[in-house]
PDB file of N, CA and C in Angstrom:
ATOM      1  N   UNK A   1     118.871 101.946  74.926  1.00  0.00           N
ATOM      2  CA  UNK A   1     118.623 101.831  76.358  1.00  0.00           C
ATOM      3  C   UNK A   1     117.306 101.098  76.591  1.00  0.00           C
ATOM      4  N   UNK A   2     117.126 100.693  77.374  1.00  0.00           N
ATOM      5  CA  UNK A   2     116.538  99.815  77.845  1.00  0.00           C
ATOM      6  C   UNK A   2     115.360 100.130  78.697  1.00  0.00           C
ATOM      7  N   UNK A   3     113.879 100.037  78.696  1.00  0.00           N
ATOM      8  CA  UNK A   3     112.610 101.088  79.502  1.00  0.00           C
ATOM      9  C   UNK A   3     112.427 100.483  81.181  1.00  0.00           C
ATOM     10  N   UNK A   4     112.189 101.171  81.943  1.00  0.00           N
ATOM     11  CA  UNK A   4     112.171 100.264  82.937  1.00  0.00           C
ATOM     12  C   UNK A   4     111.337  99.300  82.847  1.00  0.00           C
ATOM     13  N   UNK A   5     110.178  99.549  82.226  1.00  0.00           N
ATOM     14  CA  UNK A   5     108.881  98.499  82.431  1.00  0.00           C
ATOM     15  C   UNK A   5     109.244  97.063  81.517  1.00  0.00           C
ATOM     16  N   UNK A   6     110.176  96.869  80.814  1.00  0.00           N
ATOM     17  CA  UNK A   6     111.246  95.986  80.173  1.00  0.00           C
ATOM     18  C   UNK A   6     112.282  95.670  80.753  1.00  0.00           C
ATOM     19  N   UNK A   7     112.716  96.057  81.280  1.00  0.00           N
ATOM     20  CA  UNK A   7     114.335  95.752  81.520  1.00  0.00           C
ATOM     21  C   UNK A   7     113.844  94.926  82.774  1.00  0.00           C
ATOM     22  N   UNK A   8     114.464  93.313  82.852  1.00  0.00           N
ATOM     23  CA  UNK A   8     114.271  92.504  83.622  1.00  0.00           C
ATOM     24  C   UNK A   8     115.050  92.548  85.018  1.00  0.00           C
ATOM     25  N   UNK A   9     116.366  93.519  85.001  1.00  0.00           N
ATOM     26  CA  UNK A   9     116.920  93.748  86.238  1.00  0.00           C
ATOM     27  C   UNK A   9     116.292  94.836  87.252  1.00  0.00           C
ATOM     28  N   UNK A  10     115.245  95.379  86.871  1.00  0.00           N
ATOM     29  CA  UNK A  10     114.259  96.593  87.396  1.00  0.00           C
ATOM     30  C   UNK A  10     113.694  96.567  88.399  1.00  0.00           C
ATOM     31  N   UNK A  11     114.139  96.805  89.643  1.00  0.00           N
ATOM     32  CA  UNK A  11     113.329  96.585  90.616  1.00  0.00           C
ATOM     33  C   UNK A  11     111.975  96.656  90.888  1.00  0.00           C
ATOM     34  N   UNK A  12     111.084  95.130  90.763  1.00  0.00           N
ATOM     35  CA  UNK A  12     109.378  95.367  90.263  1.00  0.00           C
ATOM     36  C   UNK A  12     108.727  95.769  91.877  1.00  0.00           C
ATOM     37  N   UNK A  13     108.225  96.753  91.970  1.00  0.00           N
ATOM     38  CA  UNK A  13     107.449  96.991  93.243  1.00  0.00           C
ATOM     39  C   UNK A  13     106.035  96.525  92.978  1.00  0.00           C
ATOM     40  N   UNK A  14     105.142  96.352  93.684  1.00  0.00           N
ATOM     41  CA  UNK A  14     103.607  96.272  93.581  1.00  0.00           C
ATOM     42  C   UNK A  14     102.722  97.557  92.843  1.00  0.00           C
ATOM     43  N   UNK A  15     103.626  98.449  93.475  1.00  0.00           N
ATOM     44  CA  UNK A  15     102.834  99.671  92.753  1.00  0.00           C
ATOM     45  C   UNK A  15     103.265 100.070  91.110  1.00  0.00           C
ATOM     46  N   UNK A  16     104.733  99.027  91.271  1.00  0.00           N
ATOM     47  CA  UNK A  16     104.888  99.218  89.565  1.00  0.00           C
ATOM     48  C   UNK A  16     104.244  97.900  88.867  1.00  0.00           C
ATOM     49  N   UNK A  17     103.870  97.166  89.432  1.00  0.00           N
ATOM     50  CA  UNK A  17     103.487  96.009  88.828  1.00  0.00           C
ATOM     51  C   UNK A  17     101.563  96.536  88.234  1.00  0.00           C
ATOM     52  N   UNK A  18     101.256  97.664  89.141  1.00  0.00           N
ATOM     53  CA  UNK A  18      99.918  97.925  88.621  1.00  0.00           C
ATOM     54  C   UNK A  18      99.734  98.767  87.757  1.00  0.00           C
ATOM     55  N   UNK A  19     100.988  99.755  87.953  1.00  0.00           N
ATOM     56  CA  UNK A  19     101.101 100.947  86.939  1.00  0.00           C
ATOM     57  C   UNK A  19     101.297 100.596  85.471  1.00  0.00           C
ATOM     58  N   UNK A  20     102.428  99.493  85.767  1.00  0.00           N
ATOM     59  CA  UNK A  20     102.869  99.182  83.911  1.00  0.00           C
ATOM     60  C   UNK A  20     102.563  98.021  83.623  1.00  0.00           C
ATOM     61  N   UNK A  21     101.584  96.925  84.683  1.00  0.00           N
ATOM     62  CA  UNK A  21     101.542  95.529  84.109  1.00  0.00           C
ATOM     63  C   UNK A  21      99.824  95.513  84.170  1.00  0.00           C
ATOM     64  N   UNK A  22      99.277  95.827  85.000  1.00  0.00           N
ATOM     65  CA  UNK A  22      97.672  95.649  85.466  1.00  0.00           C
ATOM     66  C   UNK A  22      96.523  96.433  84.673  1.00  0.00           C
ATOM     67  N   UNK A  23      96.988  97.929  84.871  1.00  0.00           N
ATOM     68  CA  UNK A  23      96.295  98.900  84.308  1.00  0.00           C
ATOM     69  C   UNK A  23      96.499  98.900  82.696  1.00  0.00           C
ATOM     70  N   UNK A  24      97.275  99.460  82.231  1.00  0.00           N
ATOM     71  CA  UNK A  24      97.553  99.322  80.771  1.00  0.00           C
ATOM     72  C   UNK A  24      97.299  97.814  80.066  1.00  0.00           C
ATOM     73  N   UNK A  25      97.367  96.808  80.912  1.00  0.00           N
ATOM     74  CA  UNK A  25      97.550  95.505  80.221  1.00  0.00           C
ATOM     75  C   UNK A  25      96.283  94.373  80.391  1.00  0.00           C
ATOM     76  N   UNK A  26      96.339  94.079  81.676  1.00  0.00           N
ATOM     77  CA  UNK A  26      95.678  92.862  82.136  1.00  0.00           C
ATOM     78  C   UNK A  26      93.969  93.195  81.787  1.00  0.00           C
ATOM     79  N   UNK A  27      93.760  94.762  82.774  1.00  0.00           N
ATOM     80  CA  UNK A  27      92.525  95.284  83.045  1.00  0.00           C
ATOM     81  C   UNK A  27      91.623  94.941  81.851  1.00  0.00           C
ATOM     82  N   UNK A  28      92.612  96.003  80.976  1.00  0.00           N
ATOM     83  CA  UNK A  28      91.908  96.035  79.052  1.00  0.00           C
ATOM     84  C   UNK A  28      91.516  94.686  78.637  1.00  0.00           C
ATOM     85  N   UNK A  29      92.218  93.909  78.926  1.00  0.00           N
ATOM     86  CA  UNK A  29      92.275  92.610  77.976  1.00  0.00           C
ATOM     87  C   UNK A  29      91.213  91.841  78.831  1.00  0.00           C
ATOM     88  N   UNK A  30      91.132  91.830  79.679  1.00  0.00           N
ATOM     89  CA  UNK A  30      89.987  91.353  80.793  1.00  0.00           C
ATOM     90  C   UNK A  30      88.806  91.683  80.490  1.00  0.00           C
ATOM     91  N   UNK A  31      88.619  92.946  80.591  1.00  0.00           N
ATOM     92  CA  UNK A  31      87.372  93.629  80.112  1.00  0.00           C
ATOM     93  C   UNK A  31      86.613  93.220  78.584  1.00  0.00           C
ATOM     94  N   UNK A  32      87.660  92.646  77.751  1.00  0.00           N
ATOM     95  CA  UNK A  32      87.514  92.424  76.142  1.00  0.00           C
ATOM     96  C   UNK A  32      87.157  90.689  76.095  1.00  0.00           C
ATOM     97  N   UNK A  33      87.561  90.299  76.974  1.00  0.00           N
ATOM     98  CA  UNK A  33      87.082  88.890  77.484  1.00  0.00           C
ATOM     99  C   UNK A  33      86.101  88.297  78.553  1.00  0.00           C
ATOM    100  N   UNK A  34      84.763  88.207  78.217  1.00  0.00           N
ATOM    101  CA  UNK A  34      84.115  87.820  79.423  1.00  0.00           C
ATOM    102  C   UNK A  34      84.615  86.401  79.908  1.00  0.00           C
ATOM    103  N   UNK A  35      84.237  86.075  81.008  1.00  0.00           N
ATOM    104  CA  UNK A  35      84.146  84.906  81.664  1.00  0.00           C
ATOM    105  C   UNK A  35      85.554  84.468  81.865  1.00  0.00           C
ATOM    106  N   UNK A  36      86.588  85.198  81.231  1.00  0.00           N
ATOM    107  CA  UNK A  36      87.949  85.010  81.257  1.00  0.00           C
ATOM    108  C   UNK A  36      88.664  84.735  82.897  1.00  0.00           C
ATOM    109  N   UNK A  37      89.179  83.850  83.416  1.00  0.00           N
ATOM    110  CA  UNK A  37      90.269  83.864  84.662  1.00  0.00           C
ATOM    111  C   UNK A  37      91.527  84.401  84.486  1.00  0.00           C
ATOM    112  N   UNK A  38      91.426  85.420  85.524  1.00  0.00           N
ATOM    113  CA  UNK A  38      93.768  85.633  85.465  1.00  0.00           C
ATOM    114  C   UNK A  38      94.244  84.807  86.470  1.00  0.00           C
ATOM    115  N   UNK A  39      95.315  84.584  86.101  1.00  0.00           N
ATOM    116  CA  UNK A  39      96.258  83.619  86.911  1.00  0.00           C
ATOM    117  C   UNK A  39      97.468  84.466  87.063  1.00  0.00           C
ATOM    118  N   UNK A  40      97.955  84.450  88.354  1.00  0.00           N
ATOM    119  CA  UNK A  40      99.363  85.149  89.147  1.00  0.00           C
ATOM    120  C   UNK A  40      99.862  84.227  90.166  1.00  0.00           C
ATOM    121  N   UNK A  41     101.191  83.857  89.782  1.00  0.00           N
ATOM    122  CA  UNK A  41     101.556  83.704  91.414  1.00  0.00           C
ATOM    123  C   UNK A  41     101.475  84.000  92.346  1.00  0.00           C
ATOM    124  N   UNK A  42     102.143  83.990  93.544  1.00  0.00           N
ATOM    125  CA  UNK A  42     102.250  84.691  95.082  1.00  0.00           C
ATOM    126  C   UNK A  42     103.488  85.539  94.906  1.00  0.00           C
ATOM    127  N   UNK A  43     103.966  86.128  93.938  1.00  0.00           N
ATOM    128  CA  UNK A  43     105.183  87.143  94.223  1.00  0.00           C
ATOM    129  C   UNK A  43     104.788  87.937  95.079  1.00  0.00           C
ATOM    130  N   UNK A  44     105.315  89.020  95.697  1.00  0.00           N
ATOM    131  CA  UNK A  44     105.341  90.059  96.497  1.00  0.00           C
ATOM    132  C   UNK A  44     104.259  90.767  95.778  1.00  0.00           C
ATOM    133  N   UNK A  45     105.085  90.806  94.731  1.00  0.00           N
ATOM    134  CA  UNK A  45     104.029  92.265  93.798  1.00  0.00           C
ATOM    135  C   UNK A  45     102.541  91.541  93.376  1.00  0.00           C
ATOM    136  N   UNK A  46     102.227  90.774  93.518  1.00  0.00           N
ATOM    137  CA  UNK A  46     101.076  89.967  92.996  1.00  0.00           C
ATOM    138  C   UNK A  46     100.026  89.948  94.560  1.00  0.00           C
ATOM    139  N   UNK A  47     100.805  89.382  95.156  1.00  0.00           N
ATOM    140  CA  UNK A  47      99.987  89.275  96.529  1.00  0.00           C
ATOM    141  C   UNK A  47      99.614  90.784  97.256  1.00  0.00           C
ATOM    142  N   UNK A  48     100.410  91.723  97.221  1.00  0.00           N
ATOM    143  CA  UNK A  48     100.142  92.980  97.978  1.00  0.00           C
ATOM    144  C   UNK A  48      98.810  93.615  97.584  1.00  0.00           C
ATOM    145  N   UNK A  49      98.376  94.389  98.566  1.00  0.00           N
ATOM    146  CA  UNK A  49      97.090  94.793  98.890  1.00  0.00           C
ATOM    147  C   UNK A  49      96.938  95.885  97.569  1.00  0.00           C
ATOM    148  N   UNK A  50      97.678  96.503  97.354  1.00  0.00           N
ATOM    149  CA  UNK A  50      97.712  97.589  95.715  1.00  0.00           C
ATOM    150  C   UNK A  50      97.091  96.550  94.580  1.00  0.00           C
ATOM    151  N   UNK A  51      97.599  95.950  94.774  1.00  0.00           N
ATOM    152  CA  UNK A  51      97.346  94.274  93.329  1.00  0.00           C
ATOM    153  C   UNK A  51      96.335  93.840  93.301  1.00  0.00           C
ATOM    154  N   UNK A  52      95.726  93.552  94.250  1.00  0.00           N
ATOM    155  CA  UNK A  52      94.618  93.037  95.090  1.00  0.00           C
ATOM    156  C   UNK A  52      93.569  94.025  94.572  1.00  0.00           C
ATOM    157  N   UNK A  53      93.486  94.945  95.427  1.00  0.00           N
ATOM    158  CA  UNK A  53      92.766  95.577  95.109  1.00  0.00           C
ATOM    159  C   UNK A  53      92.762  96.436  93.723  1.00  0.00           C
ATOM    160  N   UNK A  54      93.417  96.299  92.837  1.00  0.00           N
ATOM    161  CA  UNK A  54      93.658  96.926  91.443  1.00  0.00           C
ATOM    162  C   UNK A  54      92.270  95.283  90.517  1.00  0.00           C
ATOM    163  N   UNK A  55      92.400  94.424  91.186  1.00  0.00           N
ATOM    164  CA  UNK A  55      91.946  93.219  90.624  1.00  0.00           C
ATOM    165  C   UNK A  55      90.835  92.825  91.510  1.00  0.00           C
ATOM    166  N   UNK A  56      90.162  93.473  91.735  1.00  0.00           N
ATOM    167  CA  UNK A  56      88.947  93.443  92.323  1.00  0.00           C
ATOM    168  C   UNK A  56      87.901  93.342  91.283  1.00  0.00           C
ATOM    169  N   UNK A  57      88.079  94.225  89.968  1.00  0.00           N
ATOM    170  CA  UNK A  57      86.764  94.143  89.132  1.00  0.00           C
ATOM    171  C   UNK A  57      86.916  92.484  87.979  1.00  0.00           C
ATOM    172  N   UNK A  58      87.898  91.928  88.322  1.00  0.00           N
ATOM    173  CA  UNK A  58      88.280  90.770  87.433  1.00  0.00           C
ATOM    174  C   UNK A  58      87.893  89.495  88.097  1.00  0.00           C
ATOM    175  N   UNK A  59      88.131  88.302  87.470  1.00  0.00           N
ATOM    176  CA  UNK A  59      88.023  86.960  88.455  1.00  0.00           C
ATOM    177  C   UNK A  59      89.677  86.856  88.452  1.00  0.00           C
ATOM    178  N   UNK A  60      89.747  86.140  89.338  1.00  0.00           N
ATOM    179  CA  UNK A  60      91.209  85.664  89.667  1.00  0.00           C
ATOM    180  C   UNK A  60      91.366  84.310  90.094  1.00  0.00           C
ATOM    181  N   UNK A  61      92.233  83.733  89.629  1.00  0.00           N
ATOM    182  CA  UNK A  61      91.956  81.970  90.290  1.00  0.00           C
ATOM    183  C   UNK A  61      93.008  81.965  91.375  1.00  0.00           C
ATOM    184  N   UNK A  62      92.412  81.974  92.704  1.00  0.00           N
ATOM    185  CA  UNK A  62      92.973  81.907  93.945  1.00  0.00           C
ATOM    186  C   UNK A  62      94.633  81.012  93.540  1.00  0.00           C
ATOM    187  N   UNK A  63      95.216  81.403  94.255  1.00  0.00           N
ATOM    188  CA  UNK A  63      96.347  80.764  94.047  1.00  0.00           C
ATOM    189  C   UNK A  63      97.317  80.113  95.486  1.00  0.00           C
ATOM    190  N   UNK A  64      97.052  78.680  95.991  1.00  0.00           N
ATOM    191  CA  UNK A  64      97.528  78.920  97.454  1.00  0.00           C
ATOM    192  C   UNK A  64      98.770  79.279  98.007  1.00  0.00           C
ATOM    193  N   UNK A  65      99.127  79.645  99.293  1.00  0.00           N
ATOM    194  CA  UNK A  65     100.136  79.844  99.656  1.00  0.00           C
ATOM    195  C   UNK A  65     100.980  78.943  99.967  1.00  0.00           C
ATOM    196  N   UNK A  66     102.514  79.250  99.451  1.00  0.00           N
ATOM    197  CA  UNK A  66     103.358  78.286  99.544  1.00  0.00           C
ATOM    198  C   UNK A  66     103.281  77.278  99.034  1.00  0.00           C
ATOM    199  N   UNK A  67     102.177  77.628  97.513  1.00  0.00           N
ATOM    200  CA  UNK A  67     102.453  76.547  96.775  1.00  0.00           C
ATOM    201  C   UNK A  67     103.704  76.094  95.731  1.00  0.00           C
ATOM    202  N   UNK A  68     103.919  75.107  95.449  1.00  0.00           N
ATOM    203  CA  UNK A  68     104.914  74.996  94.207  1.00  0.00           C
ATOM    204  C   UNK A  68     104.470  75.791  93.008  1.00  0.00           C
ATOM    205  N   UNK A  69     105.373  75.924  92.176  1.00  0.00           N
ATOM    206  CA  UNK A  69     105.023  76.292  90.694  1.00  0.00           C
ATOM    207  C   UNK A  69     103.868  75.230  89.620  1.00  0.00           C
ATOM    208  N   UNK A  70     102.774  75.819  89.983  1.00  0.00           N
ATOM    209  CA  UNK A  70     101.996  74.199  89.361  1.00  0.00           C
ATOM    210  C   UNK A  70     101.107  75.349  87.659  1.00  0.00           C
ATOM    211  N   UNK A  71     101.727  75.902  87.527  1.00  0.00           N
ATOM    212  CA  UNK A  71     101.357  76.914  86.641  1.00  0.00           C
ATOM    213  C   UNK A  71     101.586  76.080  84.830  1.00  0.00           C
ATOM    214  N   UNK A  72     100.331  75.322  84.558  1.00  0.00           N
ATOM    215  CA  UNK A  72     100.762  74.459  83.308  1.00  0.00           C
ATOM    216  C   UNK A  72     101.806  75.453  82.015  1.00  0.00           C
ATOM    217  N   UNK A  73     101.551  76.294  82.243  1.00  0.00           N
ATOM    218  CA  UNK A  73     102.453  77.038  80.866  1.00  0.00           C
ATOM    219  C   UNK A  73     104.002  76.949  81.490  1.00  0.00           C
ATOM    220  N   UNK A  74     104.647  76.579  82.594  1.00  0.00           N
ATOM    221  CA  UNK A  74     105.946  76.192  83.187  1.00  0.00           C
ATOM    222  C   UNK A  74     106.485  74.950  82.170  1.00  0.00           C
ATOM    223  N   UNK A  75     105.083  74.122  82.123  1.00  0.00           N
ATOM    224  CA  UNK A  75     105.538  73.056  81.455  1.00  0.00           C
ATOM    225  C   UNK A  75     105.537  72.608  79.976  1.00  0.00           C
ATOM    226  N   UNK A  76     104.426  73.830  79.574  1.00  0.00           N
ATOM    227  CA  UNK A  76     104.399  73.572  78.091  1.00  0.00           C
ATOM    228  C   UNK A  76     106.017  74.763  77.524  1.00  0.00           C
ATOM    229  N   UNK A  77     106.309  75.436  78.451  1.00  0.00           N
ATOM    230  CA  UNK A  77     107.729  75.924  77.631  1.00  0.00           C
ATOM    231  C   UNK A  77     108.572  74.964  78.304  1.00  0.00           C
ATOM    232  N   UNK A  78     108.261  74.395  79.352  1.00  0.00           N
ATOM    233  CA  UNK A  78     109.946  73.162  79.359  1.00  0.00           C
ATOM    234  C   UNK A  78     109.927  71.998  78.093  1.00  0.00           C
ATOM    235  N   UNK A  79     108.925  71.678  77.685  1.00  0.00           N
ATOM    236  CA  UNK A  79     108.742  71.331  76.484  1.00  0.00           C
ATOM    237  C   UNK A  79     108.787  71.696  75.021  1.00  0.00           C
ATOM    238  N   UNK A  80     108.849  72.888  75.012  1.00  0.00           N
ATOM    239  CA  UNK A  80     109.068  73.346  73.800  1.00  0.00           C
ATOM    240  C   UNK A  80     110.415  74.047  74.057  1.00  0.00           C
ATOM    241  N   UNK A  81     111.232  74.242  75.265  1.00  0.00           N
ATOM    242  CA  UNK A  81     112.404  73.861  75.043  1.00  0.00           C
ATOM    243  C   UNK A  81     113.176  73.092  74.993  1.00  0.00           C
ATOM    244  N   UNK A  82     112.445  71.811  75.146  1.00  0.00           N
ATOM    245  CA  UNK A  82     113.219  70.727  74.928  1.00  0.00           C
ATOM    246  C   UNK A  82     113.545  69.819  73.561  1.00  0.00           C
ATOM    247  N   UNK A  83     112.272  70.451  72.755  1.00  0.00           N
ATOM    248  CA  UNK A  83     112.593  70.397  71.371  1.00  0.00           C
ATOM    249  C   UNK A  83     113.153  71.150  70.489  1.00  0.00           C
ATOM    250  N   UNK A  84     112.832  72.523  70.910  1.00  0.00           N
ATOM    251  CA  UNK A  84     113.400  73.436  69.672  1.00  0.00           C
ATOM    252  C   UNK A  84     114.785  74.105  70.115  1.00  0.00           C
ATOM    253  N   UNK A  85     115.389  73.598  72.013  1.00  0.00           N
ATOM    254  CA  UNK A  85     116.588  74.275  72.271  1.00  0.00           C
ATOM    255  C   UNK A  85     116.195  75.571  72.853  1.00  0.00           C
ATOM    256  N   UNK A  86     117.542  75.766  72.629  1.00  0.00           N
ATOM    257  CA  UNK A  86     117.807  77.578  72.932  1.00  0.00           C
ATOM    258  C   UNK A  86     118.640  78.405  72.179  1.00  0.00           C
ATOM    259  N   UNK A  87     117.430  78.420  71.043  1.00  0.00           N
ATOM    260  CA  UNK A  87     117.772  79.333  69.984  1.00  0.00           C
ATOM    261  C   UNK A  87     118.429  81.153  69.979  1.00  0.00           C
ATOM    262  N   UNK A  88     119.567  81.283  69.166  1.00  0.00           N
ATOM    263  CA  UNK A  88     119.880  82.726  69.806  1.00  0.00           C
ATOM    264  C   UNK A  88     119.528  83.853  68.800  1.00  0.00           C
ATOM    265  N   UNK A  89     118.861  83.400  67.719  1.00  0.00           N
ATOM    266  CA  UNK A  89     118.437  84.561  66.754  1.00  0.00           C
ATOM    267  C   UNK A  89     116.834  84.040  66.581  1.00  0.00           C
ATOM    268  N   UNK A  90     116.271  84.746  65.313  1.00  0.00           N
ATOM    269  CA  UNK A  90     115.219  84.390  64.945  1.00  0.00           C
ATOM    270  C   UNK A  90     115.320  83.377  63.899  1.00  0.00           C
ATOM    271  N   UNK A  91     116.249  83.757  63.402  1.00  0.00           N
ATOM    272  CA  UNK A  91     116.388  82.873  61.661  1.00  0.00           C
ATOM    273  C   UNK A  91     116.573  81.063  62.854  1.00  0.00           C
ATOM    274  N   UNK A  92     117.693  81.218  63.605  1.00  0.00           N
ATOM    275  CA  UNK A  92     117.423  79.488  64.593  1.00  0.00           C
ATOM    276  C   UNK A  92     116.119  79.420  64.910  1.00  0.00           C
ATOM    277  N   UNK A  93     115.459  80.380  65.564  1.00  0.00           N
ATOM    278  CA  UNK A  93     113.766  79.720  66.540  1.00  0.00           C
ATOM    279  C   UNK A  93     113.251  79.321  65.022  1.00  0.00           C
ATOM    280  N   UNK A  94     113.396  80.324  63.727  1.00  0.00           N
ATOM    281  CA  UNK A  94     112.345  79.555  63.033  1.00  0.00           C
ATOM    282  C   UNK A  94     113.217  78.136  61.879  1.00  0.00           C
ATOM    283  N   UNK A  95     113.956  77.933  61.970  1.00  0.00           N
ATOM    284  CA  UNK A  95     114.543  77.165  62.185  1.00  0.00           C
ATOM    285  C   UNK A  95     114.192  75.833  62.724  1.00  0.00           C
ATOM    286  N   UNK A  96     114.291  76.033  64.016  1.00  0.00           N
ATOM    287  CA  UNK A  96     113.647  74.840  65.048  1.00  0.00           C
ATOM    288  C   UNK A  96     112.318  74.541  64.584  1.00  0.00           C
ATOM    289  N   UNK A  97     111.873  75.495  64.878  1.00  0.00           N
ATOM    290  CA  UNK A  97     110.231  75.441  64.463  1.00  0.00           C
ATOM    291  C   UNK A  97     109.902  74.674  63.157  1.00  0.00           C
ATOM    292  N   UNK A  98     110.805  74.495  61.935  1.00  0.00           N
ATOM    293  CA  UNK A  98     110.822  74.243  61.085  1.00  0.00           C
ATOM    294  C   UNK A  98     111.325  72.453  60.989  1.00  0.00           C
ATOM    295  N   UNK A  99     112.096  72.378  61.748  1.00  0.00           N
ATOM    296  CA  UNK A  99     112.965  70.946  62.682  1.00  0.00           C
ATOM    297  C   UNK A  99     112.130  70.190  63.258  1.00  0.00           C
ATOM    298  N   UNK A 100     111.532  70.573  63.911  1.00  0.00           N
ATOM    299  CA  UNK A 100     110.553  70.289  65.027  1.00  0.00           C
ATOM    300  C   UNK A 100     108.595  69.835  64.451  1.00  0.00           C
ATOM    301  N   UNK A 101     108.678  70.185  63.157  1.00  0.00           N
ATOM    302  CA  UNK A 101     107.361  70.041  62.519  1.00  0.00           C
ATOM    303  C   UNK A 101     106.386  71.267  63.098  1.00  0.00           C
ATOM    304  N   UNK A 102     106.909  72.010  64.204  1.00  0.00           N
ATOM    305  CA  UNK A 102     105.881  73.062  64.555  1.00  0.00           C
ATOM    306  C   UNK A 102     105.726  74.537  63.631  1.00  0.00           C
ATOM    307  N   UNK A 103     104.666  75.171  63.840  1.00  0.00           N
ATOM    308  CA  UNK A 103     104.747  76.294  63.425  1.00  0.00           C
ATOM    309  C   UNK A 103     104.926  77.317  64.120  1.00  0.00           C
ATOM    310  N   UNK A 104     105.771  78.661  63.688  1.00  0.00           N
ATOM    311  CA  UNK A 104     105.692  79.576  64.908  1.00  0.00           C
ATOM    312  C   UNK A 104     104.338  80.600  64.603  1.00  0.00           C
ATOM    313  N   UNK A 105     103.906  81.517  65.704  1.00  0.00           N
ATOM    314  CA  UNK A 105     103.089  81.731  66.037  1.00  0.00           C
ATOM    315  C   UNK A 105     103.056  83.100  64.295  1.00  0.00           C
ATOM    316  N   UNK A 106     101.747  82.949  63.901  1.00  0.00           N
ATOM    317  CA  UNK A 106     101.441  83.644  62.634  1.00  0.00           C
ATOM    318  C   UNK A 106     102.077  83.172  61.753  1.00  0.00           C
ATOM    319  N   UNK A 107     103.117  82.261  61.157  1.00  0.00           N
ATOM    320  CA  UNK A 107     103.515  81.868  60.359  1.00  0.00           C
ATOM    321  C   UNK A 107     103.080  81.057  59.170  1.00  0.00           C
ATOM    322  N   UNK A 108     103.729  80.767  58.208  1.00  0.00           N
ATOM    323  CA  UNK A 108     103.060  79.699  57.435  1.00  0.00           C
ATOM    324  C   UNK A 108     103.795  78.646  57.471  1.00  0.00           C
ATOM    325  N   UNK A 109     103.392  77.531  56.747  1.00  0.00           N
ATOM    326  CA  UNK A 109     103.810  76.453  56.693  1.00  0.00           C
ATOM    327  C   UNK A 109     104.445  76.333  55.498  1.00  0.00           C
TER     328      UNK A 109
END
């Protein structure tokens, strides 16, 4: 079975987005990184005042409204799916990875 804080059909509220994505996750890793920026879209759960204010002790890089998706990691995976596919196991991704001259992440060469 599948946890809610995983399962991608899960209805994400704001207040779950702080409970299982902000607090346990972002906060820590923030704190372990100075000078670090987070980046979020404008989802619902991102923009609401719970979120907001959960991300008050962090920097945040403003993000405008009604902007397009200009989020560079959109484009570095349309690119690395455009080389390595859409692999359906691991033994294919490393595979590709292997096809492709890249390495996957911790791997060797």
């Amino acid at each position: 079975m599948v946890t809610p804080s995983i399962d991608p059909w899960h209805h994400k509220t704001a207040q779950w987005y702080v409970d299982a994505v902000l607090q346990p996750h972002v906060l820590p890793l923030m704190q372990r990184l100075p000078g670090a920026i987070f980046q979020q879209d404008n989802t619902r759960p991102h923009t609401a005042k719970v979120s907001q204010d959960c991300l008050c002790t962090i920097t945040a890089l403003p993000w405008p409204k009604r902007s397009l998706d200009l989020s560079p990691i959109e484009h570095i995976w349309d690119h690395l799916g455009q080389r390595v596919g859409h692999p359906t196991s691991l033994n294919e991704l490393e595979q590709c990875f292997s096809n492709c001259g890249a390495r996957p992440p911790g791997g060797a060469r």
